[in-house]
PDB file of N, CA and C in Angstrom:
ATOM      1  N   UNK A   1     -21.167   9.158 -33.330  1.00  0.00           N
ATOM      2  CA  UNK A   1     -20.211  10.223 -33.597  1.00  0.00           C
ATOM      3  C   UNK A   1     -20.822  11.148 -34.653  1.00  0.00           C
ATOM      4  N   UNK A   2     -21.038  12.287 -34.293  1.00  0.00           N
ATOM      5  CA  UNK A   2     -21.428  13.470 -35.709  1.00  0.00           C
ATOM      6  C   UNK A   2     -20.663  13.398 -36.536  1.00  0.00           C
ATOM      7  N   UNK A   3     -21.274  14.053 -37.684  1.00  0.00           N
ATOM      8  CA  UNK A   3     -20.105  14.392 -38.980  1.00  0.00           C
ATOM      9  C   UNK A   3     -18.731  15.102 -39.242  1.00  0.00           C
ATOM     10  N   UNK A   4     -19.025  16.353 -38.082  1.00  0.00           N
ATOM     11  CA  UNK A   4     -17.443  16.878 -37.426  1.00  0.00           C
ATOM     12  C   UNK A   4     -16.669  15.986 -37.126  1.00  0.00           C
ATOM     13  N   UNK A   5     -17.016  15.539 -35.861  1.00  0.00           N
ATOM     14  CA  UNK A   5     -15.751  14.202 -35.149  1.00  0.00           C
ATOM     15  C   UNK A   5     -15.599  13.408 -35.870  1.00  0.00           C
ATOM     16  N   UNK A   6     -16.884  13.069 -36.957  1.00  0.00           N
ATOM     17  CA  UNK A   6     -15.688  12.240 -38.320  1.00  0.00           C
ATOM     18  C   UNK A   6     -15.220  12.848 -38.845  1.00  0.00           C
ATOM     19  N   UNK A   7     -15.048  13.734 -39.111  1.00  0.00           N
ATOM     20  CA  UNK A   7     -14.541  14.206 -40.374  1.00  0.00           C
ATOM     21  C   UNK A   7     -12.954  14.814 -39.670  1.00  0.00           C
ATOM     22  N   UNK A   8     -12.638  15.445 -38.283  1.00  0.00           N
ATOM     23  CA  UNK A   8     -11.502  15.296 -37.910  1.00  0.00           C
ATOM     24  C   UNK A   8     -10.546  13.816 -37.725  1.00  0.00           C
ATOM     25  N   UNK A   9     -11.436  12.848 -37.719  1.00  0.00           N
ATOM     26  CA  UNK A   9     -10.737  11.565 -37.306  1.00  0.00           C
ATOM     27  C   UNK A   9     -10.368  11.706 -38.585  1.00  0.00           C
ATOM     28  N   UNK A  10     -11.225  11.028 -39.586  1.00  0.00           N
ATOM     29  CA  UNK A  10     -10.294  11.135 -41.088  1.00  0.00           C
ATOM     30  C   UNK A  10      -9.284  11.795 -41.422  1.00  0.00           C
ATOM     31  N   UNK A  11      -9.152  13.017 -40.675  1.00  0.00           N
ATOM     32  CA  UNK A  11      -8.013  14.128 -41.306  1.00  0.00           C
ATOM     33  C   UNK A  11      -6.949  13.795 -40.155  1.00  0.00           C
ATOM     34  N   UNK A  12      -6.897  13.170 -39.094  1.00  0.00           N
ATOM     35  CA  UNK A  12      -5.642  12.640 -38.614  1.00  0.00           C
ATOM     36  C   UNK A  12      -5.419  11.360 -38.433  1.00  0.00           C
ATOM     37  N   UNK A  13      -6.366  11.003 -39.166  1.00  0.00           N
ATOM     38  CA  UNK A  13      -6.122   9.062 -39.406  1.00  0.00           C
ATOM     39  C   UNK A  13      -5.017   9.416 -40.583  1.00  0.00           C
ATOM     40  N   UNK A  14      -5.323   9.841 -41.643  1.00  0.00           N
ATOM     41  CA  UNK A  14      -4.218  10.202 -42.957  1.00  0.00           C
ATOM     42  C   UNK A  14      -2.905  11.086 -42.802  1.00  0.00           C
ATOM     43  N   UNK A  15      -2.580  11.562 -41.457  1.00  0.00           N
ATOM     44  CA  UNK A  15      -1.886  12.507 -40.997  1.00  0.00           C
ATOM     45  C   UNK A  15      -0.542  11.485 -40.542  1.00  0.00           C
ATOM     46  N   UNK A  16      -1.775  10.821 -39.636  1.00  0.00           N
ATOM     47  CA  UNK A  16      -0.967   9.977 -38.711  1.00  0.00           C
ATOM     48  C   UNK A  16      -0.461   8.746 -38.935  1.00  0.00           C
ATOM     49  N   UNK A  17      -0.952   7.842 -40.217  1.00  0.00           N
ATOM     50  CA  UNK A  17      -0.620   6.923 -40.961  1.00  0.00           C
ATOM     51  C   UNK A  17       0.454   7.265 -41.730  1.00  0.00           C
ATOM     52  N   UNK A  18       0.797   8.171 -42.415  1.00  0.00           N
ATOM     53  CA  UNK A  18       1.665   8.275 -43.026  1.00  0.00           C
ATOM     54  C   UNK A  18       3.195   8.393 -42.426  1.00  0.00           C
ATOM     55  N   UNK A  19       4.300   8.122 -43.230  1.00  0.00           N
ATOM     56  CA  UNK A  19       4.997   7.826 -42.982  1.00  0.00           C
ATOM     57  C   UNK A  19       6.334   8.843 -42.612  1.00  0.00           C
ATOM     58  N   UNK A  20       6.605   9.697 -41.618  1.00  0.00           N
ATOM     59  CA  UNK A  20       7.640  10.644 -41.961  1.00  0.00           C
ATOM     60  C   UNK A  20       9.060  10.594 -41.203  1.00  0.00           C
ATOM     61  N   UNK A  21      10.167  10.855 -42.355  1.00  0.00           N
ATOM     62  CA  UNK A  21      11.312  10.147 -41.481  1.00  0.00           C
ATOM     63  C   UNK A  21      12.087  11.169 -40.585  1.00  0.00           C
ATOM     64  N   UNK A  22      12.783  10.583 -39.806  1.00  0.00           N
ATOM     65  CA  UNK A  22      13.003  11.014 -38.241  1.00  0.00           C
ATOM     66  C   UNK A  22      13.550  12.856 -38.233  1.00  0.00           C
ATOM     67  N   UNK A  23      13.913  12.535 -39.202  1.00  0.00           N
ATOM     68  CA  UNK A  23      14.646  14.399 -39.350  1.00  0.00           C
ATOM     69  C   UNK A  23      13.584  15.336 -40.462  1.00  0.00           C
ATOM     70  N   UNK A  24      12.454  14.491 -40.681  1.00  0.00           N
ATOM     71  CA  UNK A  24      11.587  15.713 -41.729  1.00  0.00           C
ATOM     72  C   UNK A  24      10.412  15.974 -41.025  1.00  0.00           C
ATOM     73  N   UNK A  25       9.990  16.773 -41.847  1.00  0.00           N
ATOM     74  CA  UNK A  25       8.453  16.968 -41.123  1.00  0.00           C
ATOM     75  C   UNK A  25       7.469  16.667 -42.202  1.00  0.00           C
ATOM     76  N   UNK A  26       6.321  16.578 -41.709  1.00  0.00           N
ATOM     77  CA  UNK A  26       4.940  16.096 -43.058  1.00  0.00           C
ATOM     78  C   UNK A  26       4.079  17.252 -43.084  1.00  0.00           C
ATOM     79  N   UNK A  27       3.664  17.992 -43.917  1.00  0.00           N
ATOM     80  CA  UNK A  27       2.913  18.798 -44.171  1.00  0.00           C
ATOM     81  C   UNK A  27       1.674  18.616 -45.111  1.00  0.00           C
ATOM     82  N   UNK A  28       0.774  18.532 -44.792  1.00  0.00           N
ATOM     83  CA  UNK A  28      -0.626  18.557 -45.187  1.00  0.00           C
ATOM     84  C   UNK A  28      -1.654  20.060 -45.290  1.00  0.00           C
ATOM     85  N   UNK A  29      -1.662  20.070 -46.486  1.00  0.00           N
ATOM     86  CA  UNK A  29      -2.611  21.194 -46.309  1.00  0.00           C
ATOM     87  C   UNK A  29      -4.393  20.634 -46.838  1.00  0.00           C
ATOM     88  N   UNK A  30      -4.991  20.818 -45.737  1.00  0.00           N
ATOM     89  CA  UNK A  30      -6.372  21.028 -45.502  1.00  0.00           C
ATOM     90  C   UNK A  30      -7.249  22.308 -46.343  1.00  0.00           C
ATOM     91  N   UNK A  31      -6.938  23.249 -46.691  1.00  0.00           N
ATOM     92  CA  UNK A  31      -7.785  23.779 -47.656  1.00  0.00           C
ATOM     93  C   UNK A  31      -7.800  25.602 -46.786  1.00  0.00           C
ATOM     94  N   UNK A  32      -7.664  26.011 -47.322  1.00  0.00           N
ATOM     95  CA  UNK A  32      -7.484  27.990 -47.224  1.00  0.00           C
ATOM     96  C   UNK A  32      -6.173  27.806 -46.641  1.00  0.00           C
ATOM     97  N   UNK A  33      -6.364  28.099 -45.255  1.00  0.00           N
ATOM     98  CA  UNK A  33      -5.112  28.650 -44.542  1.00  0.00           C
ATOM     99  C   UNK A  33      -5.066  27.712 -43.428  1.00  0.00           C
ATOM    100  N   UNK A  34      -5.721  26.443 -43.554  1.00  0.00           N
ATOM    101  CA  UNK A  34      -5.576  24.677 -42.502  1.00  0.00           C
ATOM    102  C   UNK A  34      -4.200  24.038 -42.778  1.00  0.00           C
ATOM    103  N   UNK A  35      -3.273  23.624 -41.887  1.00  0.00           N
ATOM    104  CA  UNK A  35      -2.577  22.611 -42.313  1.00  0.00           C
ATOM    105  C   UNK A  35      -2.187  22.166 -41.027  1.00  0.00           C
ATOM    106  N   UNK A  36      -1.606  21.178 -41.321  1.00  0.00           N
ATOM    107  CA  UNK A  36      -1.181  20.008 -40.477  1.00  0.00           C
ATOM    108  C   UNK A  36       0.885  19.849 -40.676  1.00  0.00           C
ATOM    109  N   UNK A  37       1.154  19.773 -39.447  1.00  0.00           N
ATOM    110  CA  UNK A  37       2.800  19.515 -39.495  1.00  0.00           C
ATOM    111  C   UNK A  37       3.112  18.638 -38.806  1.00  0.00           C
ATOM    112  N   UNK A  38       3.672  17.470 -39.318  1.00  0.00           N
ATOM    113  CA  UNK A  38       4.018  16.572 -37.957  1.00  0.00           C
ATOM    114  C   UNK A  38       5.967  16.086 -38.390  1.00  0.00           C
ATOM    115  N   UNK A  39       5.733  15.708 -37.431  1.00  0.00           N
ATOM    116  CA  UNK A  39       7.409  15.484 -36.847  1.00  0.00           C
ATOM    117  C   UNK A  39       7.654  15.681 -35.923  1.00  0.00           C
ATOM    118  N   UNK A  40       9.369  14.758 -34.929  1.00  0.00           N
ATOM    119  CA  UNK A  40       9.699  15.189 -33.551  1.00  0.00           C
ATOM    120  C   UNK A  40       8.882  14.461 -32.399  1.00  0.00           C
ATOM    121  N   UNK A  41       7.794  14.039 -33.291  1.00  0.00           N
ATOM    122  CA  UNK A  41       7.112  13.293 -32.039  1.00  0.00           C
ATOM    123  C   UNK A  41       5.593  14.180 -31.616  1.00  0.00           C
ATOM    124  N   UNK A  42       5.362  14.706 -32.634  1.00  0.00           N
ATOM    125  CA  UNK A  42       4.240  15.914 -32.553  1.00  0.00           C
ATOM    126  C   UNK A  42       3.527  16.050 -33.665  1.00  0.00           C
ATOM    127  N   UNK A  43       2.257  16.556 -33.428  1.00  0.00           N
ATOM    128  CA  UNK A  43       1.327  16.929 -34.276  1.00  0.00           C
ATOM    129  C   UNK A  43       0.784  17.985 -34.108  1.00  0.00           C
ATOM    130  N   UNK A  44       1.250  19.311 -35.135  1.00  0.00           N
ATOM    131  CA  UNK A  44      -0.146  20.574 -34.543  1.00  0.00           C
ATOM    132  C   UNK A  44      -0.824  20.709 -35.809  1.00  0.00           C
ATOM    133  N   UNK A  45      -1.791  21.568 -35.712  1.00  0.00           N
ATOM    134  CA  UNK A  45      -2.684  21.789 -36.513  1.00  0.00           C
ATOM    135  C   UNK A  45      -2.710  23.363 -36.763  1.00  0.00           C
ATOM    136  N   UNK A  46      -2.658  23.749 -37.771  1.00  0.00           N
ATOM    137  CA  UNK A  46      -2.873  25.469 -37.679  1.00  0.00           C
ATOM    138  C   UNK A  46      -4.083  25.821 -38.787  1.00  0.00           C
ATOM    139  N   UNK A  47      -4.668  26.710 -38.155  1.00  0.00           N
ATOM    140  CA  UNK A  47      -6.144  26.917 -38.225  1.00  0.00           C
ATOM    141  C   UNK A  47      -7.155  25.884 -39.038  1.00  0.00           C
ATOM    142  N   UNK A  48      -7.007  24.609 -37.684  1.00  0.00           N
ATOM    143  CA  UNK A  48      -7.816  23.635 -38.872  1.00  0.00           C
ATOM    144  C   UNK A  48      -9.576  23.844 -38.897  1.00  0.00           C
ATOM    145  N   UNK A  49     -10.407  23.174 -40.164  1.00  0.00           N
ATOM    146  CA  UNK A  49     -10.772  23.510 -40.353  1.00  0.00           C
ATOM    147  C   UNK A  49     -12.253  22.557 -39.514  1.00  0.00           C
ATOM    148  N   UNK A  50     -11.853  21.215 -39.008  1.00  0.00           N
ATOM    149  CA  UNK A  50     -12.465  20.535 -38.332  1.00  0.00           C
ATOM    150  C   UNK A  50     -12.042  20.518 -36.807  1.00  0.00           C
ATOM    151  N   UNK A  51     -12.083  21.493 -36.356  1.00  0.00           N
ATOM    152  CA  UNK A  51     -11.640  21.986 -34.659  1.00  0.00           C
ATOM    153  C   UNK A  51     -11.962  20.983 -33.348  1.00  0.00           C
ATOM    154  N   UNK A  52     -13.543  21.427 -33.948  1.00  0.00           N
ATOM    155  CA  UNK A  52     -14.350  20.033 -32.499  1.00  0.00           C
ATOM    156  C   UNK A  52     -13.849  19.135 -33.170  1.00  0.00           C
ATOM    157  N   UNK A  53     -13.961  18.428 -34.188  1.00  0.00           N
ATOM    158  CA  UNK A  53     -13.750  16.958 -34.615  1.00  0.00           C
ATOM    159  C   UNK A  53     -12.333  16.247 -33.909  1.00  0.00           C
ATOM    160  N   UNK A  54     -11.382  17.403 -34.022  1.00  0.00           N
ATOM    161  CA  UNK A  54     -10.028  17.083 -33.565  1.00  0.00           C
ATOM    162  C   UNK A  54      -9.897  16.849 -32.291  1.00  0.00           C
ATOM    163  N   UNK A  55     -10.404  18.019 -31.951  1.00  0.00           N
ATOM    164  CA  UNK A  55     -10.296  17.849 -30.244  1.00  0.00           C
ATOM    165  C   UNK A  55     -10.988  16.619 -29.537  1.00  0.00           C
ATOM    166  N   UNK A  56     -12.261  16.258 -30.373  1.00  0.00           N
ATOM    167  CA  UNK A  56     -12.789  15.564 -29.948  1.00  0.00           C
ATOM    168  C   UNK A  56     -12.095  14.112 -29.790  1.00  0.00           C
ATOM    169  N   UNK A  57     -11.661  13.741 -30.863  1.00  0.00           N
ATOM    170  CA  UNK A  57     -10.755  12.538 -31.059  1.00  0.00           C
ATOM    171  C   UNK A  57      -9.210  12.944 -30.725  1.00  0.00           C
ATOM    172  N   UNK A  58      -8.792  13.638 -30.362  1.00  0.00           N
ATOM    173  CA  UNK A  58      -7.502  13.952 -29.450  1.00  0.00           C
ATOM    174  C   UNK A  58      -7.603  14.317 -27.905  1.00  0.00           C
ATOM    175  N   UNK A  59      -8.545  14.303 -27.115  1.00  0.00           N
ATOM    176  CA  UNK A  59      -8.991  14.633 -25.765  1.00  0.00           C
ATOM    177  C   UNK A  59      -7.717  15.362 -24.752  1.00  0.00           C
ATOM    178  N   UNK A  60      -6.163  14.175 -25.305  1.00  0.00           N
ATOM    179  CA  UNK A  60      -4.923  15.276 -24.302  1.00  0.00           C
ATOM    180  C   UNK A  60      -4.587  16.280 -25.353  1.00  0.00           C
ATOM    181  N   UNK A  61      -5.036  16.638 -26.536  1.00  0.00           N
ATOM    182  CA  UNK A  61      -4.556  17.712 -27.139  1.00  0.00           C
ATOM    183  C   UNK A  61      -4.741  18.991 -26.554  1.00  0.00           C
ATOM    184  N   UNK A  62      -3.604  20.129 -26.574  1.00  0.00           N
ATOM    185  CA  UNK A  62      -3.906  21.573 -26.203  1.00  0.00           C
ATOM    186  C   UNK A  62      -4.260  22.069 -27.304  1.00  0.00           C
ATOM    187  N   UNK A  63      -5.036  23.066 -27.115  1.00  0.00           N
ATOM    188  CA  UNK A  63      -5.333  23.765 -27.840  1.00  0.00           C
ATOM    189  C   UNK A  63      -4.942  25.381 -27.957  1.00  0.00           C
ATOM    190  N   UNK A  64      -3.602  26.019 -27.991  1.00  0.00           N
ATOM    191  CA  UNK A  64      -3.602  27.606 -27.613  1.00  0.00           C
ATOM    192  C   UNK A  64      -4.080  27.977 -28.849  1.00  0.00           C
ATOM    193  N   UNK A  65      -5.165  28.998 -28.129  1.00  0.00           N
ATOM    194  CA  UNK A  65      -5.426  30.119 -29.298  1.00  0.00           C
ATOM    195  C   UNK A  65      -5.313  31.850 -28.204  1.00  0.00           C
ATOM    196  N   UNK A  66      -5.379  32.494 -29.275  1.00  0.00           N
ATOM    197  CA  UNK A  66      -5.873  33.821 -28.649  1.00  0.00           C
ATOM    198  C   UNK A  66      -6.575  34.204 -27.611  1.00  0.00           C
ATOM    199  N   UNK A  67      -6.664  34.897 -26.513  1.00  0.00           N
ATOM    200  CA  UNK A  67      -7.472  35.255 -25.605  1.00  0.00           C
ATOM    201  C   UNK A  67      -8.751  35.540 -25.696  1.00  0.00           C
ATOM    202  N   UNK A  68      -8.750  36.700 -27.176  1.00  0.00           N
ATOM    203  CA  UNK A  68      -9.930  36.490 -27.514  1.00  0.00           C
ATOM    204  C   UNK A  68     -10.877  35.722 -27.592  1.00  0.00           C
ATOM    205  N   UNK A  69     -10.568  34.547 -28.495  1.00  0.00           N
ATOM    206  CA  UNK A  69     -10.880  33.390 -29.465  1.00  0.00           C
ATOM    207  C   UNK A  69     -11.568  32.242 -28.302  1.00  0.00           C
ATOM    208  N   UNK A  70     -11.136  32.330 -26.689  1.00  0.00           N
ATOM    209  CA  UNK A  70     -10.919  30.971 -25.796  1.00  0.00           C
ATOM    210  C   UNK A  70     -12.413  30.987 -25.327  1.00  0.00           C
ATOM    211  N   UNK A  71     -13.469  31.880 -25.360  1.00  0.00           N
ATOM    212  CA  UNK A  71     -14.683  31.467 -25.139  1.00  0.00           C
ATOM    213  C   UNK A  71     -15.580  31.304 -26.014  1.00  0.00           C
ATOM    214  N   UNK A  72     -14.756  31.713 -27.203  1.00  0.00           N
ATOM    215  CA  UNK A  72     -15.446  31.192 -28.822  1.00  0.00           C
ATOM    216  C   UNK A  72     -15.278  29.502 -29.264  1.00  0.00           C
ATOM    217  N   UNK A  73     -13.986  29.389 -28.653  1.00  0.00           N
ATOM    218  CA  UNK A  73     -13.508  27.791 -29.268  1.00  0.00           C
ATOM    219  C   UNK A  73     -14.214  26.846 -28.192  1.00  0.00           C
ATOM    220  N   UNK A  74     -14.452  27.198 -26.526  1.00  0.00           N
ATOM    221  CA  UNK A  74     -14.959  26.513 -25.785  1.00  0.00           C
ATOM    222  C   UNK A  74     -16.631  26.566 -26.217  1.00  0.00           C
ATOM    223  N   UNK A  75     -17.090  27.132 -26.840  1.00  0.00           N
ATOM    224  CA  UNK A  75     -18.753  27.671 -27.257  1.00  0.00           C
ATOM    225  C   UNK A  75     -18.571  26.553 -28.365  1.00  0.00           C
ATOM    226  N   UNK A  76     -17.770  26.075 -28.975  1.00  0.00           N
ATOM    227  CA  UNK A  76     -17.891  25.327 -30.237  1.00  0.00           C
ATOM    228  C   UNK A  76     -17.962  23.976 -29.561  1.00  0.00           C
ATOM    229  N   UNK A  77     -18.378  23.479 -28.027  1.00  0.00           N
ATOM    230  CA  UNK A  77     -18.099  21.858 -27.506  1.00  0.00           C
ATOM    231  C   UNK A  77     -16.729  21.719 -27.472  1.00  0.00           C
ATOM    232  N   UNK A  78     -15.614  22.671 -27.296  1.00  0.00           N
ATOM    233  CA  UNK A  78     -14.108  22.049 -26.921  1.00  0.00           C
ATOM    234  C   UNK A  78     -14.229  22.224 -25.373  1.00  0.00           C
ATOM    235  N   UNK A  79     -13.477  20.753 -25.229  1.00  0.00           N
ATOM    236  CA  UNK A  79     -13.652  21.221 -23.217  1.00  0.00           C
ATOM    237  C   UNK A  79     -12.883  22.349 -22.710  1.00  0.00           C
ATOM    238  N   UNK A  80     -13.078  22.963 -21.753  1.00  0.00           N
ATOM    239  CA  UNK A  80     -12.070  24.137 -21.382  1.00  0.00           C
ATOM    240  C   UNK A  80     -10.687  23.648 -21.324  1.00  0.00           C
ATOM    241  N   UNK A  81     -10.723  22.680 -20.591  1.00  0.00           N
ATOM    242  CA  UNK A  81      -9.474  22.333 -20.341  1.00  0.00           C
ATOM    243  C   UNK A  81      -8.298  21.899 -21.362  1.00  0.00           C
ATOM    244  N   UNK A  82      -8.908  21.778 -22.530  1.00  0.00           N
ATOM    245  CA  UNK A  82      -7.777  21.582 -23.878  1.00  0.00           C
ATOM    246  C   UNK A  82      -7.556  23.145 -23.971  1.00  0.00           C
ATOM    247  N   UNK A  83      -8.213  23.596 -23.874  1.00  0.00           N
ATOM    248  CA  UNK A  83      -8.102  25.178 -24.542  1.00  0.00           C
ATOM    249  C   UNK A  83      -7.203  26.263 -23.370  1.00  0.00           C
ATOM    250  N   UNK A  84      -5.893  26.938 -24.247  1.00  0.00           N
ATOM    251  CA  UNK A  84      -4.731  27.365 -23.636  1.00  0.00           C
ATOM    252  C   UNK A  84      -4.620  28.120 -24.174  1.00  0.00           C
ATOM    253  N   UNK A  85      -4.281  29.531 -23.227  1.00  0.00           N
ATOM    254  CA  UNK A  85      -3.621  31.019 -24.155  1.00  0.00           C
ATOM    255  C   UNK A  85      -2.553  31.259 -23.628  1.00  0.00           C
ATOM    256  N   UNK A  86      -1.338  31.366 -24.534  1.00  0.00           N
ATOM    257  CA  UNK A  86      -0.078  31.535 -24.605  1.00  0.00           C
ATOM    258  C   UNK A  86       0.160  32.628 -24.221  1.00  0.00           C
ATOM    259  N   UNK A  87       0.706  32.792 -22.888  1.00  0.00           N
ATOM    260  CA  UNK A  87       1.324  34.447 -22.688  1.00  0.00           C
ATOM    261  C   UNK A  87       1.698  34.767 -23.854  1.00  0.00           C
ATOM    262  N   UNK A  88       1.745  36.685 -24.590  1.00  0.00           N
ATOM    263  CA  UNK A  88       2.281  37.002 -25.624  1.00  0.00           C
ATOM    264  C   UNK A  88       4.008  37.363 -25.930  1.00  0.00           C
ATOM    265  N   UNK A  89       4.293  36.778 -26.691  1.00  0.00           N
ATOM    266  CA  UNK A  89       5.876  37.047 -26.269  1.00  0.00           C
ATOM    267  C   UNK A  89       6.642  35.902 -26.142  1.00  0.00           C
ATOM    268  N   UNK A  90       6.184  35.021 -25.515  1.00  0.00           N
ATOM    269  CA  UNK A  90       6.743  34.065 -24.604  1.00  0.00           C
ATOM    270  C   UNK A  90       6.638  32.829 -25.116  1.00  0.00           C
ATOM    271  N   UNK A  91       7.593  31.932 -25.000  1.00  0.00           N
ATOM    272  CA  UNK A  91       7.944  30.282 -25.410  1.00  0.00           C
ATOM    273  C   UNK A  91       7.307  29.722 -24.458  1.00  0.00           C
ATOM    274  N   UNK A  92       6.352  28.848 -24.792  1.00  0.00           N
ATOM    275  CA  UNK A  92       6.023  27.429 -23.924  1.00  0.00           C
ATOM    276  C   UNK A  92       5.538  26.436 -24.575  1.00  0.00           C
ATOM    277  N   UNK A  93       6.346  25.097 -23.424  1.00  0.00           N
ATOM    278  CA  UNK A  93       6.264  24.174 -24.361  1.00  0.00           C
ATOM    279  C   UNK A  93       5.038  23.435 -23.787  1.00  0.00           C
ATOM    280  N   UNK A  94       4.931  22.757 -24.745  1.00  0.00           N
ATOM    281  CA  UNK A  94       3.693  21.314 -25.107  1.00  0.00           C
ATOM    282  C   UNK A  94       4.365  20.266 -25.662  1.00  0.00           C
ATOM    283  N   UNK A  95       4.674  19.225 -24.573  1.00  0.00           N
ATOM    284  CA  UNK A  95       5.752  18.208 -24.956  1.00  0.00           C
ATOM    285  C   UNK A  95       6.602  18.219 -25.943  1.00  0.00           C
ATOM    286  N   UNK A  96       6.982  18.198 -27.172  1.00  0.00           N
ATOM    287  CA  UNK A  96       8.381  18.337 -27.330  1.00  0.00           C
ATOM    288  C   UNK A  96       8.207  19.655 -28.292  1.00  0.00           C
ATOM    289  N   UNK A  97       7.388  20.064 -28.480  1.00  0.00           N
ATOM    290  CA  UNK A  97       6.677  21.573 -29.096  1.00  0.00           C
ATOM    291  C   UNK A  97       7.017  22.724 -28.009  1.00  0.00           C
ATOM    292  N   UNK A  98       7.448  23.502 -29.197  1.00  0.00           N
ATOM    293  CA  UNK A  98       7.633  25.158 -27.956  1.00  0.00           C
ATOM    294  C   UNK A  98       6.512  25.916 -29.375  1.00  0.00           C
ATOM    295  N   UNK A  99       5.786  26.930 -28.199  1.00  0.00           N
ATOM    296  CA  UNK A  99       5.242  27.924 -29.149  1.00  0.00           C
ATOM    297  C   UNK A  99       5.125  29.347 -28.565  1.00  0.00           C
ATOM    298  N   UNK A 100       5.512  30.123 -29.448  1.00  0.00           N
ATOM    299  CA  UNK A 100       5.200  31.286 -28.948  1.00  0.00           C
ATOM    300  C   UNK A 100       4.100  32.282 -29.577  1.00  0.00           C
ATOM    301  N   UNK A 101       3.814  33.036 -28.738  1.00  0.00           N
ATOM    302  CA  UNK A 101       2.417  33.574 -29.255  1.00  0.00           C
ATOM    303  C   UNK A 101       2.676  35.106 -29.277  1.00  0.00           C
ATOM    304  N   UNK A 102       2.507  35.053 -30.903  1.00  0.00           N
ATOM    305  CA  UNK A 102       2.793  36.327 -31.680  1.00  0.00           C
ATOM    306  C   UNK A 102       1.493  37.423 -31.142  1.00  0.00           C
ATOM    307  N   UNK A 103       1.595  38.526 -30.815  1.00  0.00           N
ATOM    308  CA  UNK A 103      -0.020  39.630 -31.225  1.00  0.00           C
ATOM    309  C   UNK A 103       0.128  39.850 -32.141  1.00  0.00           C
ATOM    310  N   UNK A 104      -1.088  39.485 -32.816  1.00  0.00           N
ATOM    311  CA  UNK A 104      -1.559  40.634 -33.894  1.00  0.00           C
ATOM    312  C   UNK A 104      -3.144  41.271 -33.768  1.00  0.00           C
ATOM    313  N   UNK A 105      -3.372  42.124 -34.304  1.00  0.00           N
ATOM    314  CA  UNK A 105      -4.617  43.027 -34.583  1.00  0.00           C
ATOM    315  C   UNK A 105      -5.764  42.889 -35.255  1.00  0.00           C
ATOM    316  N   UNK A 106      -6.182  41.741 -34.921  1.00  0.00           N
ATOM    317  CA  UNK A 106      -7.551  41.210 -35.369  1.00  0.00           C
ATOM    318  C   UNK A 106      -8.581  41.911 -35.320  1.00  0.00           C
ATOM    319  N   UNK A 107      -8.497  41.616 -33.620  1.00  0.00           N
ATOM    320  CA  UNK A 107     -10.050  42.764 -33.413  1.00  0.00           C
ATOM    321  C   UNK A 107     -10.082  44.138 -33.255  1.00  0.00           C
ATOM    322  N   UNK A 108     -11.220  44.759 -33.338  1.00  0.00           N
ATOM    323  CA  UNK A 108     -11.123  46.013 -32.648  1.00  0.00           C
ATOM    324  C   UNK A 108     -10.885  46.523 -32.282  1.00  0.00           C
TER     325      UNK A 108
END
């Protein structure tokens, strides 16, 4: 296993060990603008900072990002098939997760 895929296992071995009760959620922050939310029966990650590592050791995880972003995140070793772009606008769920996918003006 490389140092990525460890280093995501570690960050949801401590995620996922811990203890959170049925009506809260757990929040972890990973460092800039990374964190982790779990509850409900779910785990997402928002802009983490060990990507392959995660995916790697989560294999049914989705991954939605941006349209842009989906041949950048597959270029990083994520399989295509984790990797999902959220119509904009629009609610969809990922088992007991709904997300909707805001635009904003990143690029160019």
């Amino acid at each position: 296993m490389d140092e990525t895929a460890e280093m995501g296992e570690t960050l949801l071995a401590d995620v996922q060990r811990r203890w959170v009760p049925e009506n809260a959620r757990g929040l972890w922050w990973f460092g800039q603008s990374s964190f982790a939310v779990r509850g409900a029966g779910a785990t997402v990650c928002i802009d983490p900072t060990a990507l392959p590592g995660i995916a790697a050791t989560s294999p049914h995880a989705k991954i939605p990002v941006p349209g842009a972003a989906s041949g950048k995140v597959v270029g990083m070793g994520i399989a295509a098939q984790q990797v999902v772009v959220p119509p904009p606008d629009e609610t969809v769920a990922y088992g007991p997760l709904t997300v909707t996918a805001i635009p904003a003006a990143h690029e160019e």
